[in-house]
PDB file of N, CA and C in Angstrom:
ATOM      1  N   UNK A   1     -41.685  84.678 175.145  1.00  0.00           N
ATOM      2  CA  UNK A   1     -40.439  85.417 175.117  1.00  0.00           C
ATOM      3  C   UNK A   1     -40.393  86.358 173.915  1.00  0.00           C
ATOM      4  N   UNK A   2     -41.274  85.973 172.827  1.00  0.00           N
ATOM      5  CA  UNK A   2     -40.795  86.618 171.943  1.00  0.00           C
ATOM      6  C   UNK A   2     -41.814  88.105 172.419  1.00  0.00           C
ATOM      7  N   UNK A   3     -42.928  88.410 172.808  1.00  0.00           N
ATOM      8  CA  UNK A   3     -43.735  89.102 172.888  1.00  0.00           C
ATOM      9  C   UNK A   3     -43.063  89.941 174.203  1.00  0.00           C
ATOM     10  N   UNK A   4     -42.188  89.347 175.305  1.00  0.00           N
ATOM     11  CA  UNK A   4     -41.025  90.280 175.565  1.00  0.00           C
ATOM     12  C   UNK A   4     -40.052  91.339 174.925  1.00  0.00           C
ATOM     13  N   UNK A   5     -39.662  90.485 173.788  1.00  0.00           N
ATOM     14  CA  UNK A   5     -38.276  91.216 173.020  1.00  0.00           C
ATOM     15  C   UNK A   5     -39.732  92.326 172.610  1.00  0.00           C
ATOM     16  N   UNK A   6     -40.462  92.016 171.614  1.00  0.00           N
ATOM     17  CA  UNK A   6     -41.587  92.788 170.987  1.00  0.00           C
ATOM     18  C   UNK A   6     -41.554  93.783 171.467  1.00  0.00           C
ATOM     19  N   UNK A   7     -42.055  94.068 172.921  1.00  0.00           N
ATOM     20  CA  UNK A   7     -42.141  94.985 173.853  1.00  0.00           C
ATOM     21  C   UNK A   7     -41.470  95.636 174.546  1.00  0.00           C
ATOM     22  N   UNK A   8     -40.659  95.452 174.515  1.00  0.00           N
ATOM     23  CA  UNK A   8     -39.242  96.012 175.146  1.00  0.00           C
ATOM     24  C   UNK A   8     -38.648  96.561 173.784  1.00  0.00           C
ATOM     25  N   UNK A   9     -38.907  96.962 172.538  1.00  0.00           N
ATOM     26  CA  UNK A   9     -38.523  97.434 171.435  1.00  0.00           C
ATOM     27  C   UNK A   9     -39.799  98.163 171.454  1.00  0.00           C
ATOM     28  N   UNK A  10     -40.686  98.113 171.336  1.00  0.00           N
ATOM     29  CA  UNK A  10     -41.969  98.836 170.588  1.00  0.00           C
ATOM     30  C   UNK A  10     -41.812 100.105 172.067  1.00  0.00           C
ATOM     31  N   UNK A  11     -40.928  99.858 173.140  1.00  0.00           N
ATOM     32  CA  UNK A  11     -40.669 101.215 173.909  1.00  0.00           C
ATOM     33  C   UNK A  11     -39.877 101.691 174.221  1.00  0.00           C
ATOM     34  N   UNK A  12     -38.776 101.647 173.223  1.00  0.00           N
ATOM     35  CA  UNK A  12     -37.746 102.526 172.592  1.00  0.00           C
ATOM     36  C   UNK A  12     -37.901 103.030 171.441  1.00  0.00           C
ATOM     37  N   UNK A  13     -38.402 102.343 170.350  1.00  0.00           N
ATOM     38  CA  UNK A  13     -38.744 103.029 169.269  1.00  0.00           C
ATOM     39  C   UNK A  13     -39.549 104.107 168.930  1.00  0.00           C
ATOM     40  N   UNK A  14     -39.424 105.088 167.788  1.00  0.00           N
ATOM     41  CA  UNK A  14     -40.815 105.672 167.138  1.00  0.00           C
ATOM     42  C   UNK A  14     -41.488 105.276 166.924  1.00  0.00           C
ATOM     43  N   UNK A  15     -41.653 104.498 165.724  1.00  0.00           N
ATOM     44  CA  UNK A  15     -42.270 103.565 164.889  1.00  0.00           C
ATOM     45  C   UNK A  15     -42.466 101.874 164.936  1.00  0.00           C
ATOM     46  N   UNK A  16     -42.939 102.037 166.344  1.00  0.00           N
ATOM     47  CA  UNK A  16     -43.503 100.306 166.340  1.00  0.00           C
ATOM     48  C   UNK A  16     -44.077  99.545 165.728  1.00  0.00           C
ATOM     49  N   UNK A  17     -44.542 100.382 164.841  1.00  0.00           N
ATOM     50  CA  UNK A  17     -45.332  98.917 163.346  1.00  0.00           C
ATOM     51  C   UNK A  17     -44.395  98.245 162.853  1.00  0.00           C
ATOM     52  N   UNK A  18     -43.052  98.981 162.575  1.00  0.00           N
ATOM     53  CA  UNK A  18     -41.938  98.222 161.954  1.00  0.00           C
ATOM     54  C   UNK A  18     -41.134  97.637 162.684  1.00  0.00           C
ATOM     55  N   UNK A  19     -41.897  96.807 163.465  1.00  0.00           N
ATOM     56  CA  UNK A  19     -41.214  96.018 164.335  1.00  0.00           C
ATOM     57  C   UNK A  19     -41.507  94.797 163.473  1.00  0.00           C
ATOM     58  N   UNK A  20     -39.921  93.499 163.840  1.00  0.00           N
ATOM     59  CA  UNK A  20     -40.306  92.386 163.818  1.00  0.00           C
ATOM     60  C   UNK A  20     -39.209  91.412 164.282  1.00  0.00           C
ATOM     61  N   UNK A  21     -39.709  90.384 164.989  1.00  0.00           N
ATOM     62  CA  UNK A  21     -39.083  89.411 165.515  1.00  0.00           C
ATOM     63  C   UNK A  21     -38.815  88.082 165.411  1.00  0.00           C
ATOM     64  N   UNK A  22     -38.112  87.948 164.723  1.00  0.00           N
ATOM     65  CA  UNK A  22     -37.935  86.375 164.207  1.00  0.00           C
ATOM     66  C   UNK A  22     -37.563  85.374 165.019  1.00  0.00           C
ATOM     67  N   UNK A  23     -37.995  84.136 165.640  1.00  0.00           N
ATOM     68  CA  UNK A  23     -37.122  83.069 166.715  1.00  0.00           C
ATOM     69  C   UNK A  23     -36.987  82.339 165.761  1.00  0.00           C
ATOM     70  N   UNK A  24     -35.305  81.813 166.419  1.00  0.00           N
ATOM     71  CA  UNK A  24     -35.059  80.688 165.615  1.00  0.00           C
ATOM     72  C   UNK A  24     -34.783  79.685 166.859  1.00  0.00           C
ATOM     73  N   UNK A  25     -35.540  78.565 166.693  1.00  0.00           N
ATOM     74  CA  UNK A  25     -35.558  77.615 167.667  1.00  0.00           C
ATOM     75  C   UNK A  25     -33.865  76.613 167.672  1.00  0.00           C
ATOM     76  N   UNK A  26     -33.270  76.491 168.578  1.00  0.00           N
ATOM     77  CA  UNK A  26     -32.008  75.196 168.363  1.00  0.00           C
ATOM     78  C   UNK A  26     -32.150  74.496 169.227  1.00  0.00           C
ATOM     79  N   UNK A  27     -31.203  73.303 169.695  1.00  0.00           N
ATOM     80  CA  UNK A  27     -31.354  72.747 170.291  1.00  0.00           C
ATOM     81  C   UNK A  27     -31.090  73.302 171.975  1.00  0.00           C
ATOM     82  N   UNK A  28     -29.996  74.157 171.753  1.00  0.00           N
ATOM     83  CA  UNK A  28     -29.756  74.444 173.177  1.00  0.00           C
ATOM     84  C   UNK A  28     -29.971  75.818 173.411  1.00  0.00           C
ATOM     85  N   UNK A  29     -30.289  76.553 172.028  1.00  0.00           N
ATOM     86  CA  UNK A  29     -30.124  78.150 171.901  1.00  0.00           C
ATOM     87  C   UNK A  29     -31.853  78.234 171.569  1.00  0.00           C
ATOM     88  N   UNK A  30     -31.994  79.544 172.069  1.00  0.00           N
ATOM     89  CA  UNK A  30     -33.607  80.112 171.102  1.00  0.00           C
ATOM     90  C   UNK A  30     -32.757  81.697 170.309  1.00  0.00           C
ATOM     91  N   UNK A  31     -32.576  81.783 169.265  1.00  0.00           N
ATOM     92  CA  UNK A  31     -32.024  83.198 169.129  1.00  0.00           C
ATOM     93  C   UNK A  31     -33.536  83.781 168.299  1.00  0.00           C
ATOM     94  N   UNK A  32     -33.781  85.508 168.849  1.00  0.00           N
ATOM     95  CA  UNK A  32     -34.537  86.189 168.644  1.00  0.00           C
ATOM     96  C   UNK A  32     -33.727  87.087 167.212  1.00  0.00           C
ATOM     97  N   UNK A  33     -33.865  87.166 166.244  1.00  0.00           N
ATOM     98  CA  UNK A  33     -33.374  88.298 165.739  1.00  0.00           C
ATOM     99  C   UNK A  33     -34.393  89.551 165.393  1.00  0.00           C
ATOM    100  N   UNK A  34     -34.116  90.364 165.969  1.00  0.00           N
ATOM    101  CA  UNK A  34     -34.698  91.820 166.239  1.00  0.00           C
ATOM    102  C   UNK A  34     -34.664  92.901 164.850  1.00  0.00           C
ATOM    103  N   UNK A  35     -35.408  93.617 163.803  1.00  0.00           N
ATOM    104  CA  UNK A  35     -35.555  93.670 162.785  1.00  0.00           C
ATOM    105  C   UNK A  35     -36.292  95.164 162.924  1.00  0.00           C
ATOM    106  N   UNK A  36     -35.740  96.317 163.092  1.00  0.00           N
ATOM    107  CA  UNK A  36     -36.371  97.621 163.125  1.00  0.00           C
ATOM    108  C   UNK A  36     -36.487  98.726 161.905  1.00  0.00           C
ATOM    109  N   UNK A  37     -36.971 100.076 162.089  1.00  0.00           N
ATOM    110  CA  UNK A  37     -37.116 100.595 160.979  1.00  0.00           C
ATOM    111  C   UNK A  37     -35.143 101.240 161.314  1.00  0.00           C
ATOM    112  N   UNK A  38     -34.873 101.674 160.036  1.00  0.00           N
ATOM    113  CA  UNK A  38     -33.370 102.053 160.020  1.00  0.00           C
ATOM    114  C   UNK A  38     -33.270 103.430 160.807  1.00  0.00           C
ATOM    115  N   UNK A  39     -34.273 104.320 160.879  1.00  0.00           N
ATOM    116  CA  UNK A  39     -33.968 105.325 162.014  1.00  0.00           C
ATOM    117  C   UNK A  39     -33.968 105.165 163.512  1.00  0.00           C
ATOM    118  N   UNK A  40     -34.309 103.733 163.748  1.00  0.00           N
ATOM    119  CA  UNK A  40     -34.568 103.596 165.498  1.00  0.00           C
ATOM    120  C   UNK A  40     -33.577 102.666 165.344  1.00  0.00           C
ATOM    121  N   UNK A  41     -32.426 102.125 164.239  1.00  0.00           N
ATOM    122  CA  UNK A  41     -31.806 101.311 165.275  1.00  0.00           C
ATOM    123  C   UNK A  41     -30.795 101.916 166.453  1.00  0.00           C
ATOM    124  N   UNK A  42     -30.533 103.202 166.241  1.00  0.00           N
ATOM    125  CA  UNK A  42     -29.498 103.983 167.163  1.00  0.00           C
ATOM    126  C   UNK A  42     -30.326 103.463 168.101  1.00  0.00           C
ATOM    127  N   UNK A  43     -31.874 103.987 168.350  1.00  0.00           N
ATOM    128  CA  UNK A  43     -32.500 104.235 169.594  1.00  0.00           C
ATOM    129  C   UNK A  43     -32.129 102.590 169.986  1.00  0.00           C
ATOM    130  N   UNK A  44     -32.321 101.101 169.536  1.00  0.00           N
ATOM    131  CA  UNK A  44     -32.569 100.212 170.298  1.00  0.00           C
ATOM    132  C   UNK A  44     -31.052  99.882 170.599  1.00  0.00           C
ATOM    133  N   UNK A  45     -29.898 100.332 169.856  1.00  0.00           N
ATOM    134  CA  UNK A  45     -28.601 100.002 170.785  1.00  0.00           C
ATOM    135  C   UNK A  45     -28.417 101.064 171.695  1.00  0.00           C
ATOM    136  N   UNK A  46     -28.647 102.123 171.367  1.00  0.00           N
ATOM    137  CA  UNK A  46     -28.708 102.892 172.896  1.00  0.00           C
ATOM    138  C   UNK A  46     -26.840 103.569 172.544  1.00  0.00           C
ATOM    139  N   UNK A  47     -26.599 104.013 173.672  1.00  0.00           N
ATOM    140  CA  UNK A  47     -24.926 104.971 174.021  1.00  0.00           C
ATOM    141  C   UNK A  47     -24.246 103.973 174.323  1.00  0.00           C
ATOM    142  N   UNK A  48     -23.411 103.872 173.896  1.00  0.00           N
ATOM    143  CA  UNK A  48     -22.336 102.266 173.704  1.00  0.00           C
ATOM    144  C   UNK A  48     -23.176 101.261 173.939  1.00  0.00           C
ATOM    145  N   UNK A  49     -24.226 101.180 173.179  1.00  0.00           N
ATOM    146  CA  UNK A  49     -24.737  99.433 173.532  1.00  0.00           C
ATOM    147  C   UNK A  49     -25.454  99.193 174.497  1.00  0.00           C
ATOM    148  N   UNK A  50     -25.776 100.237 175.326  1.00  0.00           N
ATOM    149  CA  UNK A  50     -26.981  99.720 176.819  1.00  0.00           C
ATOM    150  C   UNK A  50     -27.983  99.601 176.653  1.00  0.00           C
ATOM    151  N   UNK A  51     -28.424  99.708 175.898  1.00  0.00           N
ATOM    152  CA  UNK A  51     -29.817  99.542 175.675  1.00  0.00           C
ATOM    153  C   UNK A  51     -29.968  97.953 175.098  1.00  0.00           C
ATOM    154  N   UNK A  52     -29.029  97.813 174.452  1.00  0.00           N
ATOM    155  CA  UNK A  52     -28.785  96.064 173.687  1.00  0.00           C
ATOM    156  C   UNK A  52     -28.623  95.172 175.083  1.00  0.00           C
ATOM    157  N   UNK A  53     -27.421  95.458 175.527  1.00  0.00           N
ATOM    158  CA  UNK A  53     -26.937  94.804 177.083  1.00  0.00           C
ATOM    159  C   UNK A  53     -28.069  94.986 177.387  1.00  0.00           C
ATOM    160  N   UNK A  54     -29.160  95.482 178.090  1.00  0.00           N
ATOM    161  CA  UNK A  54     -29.612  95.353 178.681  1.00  0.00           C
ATOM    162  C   UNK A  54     -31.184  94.917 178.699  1.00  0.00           C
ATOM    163  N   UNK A  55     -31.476  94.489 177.367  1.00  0.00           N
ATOM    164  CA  UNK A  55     -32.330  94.071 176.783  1.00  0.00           C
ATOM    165  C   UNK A  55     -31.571  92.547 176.721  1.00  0.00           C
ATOM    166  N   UNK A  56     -30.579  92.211 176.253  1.00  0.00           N
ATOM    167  CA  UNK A  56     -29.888  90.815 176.523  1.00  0.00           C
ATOM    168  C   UNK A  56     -30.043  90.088 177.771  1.00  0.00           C
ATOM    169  N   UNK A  57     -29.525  91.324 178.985  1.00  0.00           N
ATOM    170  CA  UNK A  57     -29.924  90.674 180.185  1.00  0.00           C
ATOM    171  C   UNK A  57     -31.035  90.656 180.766  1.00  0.00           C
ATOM    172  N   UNK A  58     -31.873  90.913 180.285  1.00  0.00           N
ATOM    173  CA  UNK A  58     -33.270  90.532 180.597  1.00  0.00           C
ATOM    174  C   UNK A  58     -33.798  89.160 180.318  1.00  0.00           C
ATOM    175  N   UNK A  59     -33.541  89.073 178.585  1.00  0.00           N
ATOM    176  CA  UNK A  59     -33.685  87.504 178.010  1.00  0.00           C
ATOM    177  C   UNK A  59     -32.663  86.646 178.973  1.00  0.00           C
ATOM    178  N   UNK A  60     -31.808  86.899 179.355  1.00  0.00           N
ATOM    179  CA  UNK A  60     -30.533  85.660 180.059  1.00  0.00           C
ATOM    180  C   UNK A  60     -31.410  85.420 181.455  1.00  0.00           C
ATOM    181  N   UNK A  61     -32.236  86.669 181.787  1.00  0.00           N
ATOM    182  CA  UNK A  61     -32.526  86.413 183.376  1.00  0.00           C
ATOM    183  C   UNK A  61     -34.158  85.494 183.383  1.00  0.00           C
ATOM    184  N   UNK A  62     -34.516  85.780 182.074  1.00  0.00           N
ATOM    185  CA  UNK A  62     -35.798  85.148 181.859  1.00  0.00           C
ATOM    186  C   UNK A  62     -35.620  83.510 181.237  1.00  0.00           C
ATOM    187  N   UNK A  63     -34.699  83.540 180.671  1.00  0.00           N
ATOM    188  CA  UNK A  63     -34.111  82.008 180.331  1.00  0.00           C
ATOM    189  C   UNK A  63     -33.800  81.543 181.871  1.00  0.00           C
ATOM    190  N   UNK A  64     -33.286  81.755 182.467  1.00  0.00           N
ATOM    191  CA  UNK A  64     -32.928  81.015 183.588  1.00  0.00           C
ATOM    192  C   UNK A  64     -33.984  80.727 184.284  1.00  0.00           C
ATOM    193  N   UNK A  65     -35.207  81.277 184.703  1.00  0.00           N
ATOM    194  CA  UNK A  65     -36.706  80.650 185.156  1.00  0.00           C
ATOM    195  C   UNK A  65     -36.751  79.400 184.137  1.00  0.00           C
ATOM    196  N   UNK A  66     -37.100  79.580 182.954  1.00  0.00           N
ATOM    197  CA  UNK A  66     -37.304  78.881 181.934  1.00  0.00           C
ATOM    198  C   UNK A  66     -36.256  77.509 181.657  1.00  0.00           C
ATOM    199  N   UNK A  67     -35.251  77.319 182.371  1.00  0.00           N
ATOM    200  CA  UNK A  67     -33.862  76.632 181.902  1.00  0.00           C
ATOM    201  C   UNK A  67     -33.639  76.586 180.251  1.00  0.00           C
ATOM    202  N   UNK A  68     -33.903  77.954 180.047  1.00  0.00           N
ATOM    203  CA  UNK A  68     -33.383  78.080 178.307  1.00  0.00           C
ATOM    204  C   UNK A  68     -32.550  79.084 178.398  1.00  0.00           C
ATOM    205  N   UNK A  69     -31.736  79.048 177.085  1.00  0.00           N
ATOM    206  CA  UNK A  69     -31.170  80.047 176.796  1.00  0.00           C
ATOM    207  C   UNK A  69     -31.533  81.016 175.952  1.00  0.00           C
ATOM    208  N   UNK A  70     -31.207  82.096 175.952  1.00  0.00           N
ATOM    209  CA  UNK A  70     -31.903  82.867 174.762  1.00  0.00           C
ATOM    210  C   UNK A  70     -30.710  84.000 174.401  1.00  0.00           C
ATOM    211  N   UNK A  71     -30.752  84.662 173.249  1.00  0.00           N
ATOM    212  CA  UNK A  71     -29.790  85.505 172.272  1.00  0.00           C
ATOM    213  C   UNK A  71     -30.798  86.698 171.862  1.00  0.00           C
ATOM    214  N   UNK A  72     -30.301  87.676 171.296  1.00  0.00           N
ATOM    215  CA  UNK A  72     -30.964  88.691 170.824  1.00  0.00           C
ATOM    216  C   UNK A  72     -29.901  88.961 169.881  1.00  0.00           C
ATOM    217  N   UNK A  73     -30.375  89.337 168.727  1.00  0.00           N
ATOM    218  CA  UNK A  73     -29.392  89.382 167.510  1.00  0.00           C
ATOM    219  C   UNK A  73     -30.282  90.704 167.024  1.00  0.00           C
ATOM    220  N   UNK A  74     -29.577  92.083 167.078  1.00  0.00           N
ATOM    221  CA  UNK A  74     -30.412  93.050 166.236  1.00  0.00           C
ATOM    222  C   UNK A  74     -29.816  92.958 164.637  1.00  0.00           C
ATOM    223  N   UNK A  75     -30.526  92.639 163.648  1.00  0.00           N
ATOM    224  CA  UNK A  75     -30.507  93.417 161.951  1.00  0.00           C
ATOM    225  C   UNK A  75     -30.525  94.460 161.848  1.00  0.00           C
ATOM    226  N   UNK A  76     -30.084  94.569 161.016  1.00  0.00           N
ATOM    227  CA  UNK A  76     -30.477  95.743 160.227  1.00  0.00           C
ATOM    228  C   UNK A  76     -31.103  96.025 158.989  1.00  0.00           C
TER     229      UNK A  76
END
């Protein structure tokens, strides 16, 4: 999953080296926090947020094969 989020960022961005993805494992949660260079974070939230939404619902639709849950938390 994490090599999902990875990839699904490294093709919105410019600068994919400065990618990075942190999981934090819980018991019922996996949260990804998403960690870009400061000029692409516009690009990975996108025009009100679609690009986030819809990178979220990807992880929600891929947790559900999986019976996990998963989060995407972008930093800054």
């Amino acid at each position: 999953m994490k090599e999902l989020v990875t990839k699904m960022a490294e093709a919105l961005v410019d600068s994919p080296a400065e990618i990075t993805v942190h999981e934090v494992q819980g018991e019922q949660v996996t949260v990804f926090e998403l960690r870009v260079a400061p000029g692409d974070l516009g690009k990975i939230i996108g025009k009100q947020g679609r690009n986030a939404r819809s990178m979220r619902t990807i992880l929600g639709a891929a947790g559900m094969k999986l019976n996990r849950r998963f989060t995407l938390e972008i930093l800054e």
